[in-house]
C-alpha atoms as a PDB file:
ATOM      1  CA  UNK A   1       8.927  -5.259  11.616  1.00  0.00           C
ATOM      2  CA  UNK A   2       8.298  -8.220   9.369  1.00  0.00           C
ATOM      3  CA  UNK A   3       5.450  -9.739  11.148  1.00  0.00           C
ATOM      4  CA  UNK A   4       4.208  -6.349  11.259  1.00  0.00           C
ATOM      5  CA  UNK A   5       4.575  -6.413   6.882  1.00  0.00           C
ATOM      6  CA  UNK A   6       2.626  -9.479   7.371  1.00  0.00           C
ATOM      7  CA  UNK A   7       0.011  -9.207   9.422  1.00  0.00           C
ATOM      8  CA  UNK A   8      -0.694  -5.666   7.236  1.00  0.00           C
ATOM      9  CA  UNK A   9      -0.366  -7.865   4.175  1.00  0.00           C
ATOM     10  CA  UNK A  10      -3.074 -10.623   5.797  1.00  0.00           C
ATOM     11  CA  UNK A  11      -5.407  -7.911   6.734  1.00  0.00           C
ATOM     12  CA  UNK A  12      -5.362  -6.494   3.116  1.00  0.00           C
ATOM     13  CA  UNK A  13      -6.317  -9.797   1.482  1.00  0.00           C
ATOM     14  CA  UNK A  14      -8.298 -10.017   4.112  1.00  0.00           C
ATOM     15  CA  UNK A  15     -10.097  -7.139   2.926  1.00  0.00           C
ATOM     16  CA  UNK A  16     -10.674  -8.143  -0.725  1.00  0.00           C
ATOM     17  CA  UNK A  17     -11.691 -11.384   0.563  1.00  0.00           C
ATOM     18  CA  UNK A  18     -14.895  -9.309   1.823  1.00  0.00           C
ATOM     19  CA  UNK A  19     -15.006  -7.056  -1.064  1.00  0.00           C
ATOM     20  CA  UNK A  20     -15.685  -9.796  -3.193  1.00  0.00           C
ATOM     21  CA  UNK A  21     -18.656 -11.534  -1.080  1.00  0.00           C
ATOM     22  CA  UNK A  22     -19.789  -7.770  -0.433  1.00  0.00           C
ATOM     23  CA  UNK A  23     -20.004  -7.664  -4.139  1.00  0.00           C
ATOM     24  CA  UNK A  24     -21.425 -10.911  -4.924  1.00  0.00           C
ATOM     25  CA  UNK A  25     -24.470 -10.825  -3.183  1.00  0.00           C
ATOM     26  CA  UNK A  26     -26.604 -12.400  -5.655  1.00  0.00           C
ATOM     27  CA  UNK A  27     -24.332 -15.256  -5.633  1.00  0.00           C
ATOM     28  CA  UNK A  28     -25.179 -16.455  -2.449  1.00  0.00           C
ATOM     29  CA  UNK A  29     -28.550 -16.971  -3.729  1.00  0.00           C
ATOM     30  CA  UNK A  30     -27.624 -19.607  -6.116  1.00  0.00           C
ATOM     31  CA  UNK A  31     -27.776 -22.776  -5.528  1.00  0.00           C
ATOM     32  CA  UNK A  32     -24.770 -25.723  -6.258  1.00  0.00           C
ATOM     33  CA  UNK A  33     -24.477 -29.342  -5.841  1.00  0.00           C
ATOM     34  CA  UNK A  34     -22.284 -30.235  -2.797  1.00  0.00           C
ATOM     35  CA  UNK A  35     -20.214 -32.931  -3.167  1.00  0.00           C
ATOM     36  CA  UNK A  36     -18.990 -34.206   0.204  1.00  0.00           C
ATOM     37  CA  UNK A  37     -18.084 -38.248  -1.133  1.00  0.00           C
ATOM     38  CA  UNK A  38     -15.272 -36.991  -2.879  1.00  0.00           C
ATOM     39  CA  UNK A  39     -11.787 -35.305  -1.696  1.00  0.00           C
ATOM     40  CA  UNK A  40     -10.005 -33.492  -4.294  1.00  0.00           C
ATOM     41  CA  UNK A  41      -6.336 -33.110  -3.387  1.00  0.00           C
ATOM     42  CA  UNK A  42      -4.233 -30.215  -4.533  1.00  0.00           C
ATOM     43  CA  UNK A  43      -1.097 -28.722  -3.576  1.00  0.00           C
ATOM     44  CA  UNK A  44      -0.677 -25.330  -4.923  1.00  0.00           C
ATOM     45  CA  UNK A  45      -2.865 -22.483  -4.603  1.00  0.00           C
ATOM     46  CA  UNK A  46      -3.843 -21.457  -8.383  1.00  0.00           C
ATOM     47  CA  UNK A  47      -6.062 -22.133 -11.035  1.00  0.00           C
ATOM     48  CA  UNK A  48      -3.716 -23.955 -13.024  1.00  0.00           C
ATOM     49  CA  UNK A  49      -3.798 -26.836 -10.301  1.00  0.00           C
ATOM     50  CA  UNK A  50      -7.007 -26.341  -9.116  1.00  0.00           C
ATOM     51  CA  UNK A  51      -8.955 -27.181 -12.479  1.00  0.00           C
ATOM     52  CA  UNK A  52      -8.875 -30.613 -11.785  1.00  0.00           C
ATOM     53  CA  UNK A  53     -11.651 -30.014  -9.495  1.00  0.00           C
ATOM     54  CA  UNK A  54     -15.250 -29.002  -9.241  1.00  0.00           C
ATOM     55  CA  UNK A  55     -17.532 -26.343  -8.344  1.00  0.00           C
ATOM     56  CA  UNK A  56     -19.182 -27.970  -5.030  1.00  0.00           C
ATOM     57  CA  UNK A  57     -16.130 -30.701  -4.487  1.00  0.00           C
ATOM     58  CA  UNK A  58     -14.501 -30.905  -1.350  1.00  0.00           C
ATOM     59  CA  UNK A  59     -11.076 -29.510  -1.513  1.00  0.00           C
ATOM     60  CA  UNK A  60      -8.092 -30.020   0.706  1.00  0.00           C
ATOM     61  CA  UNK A  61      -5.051 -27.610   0.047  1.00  0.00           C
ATOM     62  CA  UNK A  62      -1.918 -29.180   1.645  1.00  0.00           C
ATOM     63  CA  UNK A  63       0.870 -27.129   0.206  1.00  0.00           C
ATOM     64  CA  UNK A  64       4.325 -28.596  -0.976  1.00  0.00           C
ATOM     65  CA  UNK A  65       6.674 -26.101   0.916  1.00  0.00           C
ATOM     66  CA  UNK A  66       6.052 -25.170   4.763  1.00  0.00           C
ATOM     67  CA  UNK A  67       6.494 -21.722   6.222  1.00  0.00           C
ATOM     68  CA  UNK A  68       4.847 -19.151   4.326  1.00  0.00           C
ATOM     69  CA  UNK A  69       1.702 -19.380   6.190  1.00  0.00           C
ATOM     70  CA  UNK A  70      -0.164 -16.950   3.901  1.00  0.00           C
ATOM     71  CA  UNK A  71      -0.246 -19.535   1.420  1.00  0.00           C
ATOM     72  CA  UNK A  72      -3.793 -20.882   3.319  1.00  0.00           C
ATOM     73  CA  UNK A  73      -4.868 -17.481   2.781  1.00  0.00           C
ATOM     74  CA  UNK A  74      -4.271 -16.985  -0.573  1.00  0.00           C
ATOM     75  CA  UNK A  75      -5.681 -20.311  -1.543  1.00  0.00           C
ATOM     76  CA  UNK A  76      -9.059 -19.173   0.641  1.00  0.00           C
ATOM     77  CA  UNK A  77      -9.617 -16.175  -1.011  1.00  0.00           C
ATOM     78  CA  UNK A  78      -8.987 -17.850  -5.022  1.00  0.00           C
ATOM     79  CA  UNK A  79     -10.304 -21.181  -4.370  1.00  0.00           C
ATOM     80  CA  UNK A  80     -13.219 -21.499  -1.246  1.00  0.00           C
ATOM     81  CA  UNK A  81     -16.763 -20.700  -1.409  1.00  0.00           C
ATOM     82  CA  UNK A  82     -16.870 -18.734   1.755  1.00  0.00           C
ATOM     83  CA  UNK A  83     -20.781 -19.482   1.945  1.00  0.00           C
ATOM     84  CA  UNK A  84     -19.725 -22.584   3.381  1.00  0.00           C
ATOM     85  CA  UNK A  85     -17.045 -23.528   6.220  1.00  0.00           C
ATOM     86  CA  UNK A  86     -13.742 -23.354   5.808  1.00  0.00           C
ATOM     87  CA  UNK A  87     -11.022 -25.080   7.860  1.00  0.00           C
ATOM     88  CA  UNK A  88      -8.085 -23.478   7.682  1.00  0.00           C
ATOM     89  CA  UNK A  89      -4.219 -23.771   9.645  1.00  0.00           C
ATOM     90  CA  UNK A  90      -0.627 -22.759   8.547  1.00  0.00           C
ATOM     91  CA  UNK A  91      -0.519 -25.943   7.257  1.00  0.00           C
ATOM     92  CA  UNK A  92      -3.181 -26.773   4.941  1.00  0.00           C
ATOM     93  CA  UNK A  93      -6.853 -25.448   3.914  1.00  0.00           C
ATOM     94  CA  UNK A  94     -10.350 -27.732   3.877  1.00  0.00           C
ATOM     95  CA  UNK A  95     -13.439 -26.237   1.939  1.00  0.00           C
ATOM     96  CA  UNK A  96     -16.034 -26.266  -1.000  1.00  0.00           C
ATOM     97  CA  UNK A  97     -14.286 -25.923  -3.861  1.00  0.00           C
ATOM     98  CA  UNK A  98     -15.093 -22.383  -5.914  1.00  0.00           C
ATOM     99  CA  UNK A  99     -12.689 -20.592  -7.896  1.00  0.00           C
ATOM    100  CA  UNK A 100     -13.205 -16.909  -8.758  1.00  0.00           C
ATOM    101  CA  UNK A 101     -13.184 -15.875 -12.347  1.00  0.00           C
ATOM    102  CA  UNK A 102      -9.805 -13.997 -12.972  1.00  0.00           C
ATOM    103  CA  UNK A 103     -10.297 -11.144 -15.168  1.00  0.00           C
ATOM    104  CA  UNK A 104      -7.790  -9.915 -18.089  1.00  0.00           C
ATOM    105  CA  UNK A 105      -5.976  -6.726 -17.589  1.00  0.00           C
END
């Protein structure tokens, strides 16, 4: 039953995941600097420790606690551009660094 709870919950960030590229289709038309010299090395998934990096820096997500492995996932869809690839295990995440712009409720 609980893999089944997670699994559902994958497949529903999953799905907002595409409903955001769906969405942003004028985005992939821009164009950004890559940076591939530099590693920036974070180990939480928001914004708050993110902002040390930037748009078009590689990123590698190695997370400070080990089992929840939809922490990859979470960091994937808030932190990767998903024009590019994205390596991604239980354990850790490797992209292009591009955070999506939270909105206020």
């Amino acid at each position: 039953m609980k893999n089944l709870l997670n699994i559902k919950a994958m497949l529903a960030l999953f799905g907002i995941v595409l409903s955001f590229i769906a969405s942003n289709g004028n985005a992939a038309q821009s164009t950004v600097d890559i940076d591939q010299s530099d590693i920036c090395p974070v180990d939480d998934w928001n914004l708050d420790v993110t902002s040390q990096c930037k748009i078009g820096q590689k990123i590698v997500f190695v997370p400070k606690s080990w089992g929840n492995e939809q922490l990859p996932l979470k960091f994937v869809g808030v932190n990767c551009d998903l024009k590019y690839s994205v390596a991604m295990t239980n354990g850790g995440v490797v992209c292009i660094y591009k955070p999506i712009k939270p909105t206020k409720i």
